[in-house]
C-alpha atoms as a PDB file:
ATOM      1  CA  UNK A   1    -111.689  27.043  90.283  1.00  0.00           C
ATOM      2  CA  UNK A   2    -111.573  28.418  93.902  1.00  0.00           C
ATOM      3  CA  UNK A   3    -114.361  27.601  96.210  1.00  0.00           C
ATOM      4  CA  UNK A   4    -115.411  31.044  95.927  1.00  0.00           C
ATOM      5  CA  UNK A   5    -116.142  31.222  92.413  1.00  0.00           C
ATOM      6  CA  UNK A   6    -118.116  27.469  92.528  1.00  0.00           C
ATOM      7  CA  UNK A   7    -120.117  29.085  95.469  1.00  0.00           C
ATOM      8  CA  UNK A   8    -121.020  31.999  93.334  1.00  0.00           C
ATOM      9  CA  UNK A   9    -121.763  30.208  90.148  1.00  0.00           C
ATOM     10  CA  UNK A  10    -124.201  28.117  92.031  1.00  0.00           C
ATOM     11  CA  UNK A  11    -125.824  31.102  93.586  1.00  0.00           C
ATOM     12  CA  UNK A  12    -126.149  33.101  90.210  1.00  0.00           C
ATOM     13  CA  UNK A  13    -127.225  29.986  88.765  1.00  0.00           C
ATOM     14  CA  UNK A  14    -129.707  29.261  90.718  1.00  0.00           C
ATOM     15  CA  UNK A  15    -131.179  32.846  90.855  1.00  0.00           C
ATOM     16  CA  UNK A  16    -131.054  32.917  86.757  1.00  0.00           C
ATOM     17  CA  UNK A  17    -133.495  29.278  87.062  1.00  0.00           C
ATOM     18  CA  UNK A  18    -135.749  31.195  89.955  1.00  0.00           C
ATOM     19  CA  UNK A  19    -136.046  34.091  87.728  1.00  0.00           C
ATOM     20  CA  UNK A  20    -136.462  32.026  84.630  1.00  0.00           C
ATOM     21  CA  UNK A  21    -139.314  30.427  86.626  1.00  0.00           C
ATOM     22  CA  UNK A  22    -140.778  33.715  87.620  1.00  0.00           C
ATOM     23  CA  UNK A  23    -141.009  35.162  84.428  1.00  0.00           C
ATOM     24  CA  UNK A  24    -143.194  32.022  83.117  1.00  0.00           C
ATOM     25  CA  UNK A  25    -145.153  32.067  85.530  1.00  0.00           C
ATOM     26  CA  UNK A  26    -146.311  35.495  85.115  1.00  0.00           C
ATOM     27  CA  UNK A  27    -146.772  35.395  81.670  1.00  0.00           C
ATOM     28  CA  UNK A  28    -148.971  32.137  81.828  1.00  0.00           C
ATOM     29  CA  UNK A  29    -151.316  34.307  84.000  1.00  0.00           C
ATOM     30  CA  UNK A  30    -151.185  37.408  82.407  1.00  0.00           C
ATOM     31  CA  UNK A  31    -151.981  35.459  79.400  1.00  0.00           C
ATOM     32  CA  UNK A  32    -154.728  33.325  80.951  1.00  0.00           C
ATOM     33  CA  UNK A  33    -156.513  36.136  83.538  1.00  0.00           C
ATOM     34  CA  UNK A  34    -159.979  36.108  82.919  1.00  0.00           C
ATOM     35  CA  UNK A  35    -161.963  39.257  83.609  1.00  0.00           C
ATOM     36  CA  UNK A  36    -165.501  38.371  85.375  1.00  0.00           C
ATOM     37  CA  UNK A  37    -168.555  38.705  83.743  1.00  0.00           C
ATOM     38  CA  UNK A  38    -171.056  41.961  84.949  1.00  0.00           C
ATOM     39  CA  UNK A  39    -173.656  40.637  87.250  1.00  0.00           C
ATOM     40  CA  UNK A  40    -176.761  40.488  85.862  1.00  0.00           C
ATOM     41  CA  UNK A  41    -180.658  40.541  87.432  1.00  0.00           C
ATOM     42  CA  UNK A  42    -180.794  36.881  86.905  1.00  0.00           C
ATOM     43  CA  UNK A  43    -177.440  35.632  88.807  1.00  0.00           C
ATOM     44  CA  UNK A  44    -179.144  37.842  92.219  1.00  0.00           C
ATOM     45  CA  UNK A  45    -181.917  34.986  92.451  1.00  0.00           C
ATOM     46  CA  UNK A  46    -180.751  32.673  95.357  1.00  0.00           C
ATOM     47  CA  UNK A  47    -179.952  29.207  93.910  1.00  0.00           C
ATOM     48  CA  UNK A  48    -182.951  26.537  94.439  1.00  0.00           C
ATOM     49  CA  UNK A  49    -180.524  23.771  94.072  1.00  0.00           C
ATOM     50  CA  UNK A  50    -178.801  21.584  96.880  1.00  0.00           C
ATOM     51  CA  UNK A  51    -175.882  21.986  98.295  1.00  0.00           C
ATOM     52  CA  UNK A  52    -173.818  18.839  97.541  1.00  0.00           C
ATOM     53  CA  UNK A  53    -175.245  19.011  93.949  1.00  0.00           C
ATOM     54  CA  UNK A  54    -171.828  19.395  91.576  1.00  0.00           C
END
């Protein structure tokens, strides 16, 4: 093989893996987007608890 061709293999080839990647990507988060819920009366309130509180 000329040094061309190797050159160009490893080009396409590693555009057909970043594309690969791409496409999974996507799909994981159009599969996992999560639409947010209405806000309600309730969720207006202002939050009584502390800050650092987890």
């Amino acid at each position: 093989m000329s040094l061309t061709t190797t050159i160009l293999m490893l080009i396409f080839g590693w555009l057909s893996v970043a594309m690969a990647m791409l496409w999974g990507v996507l799909r994981i988060t159009r599969r996992h987007h999560h639409t947010l819920p209405a806000p309600s009366e309730k969720a207006a309130k202002p939050s009584r608890r502390h800050a650092a509180a987890h």
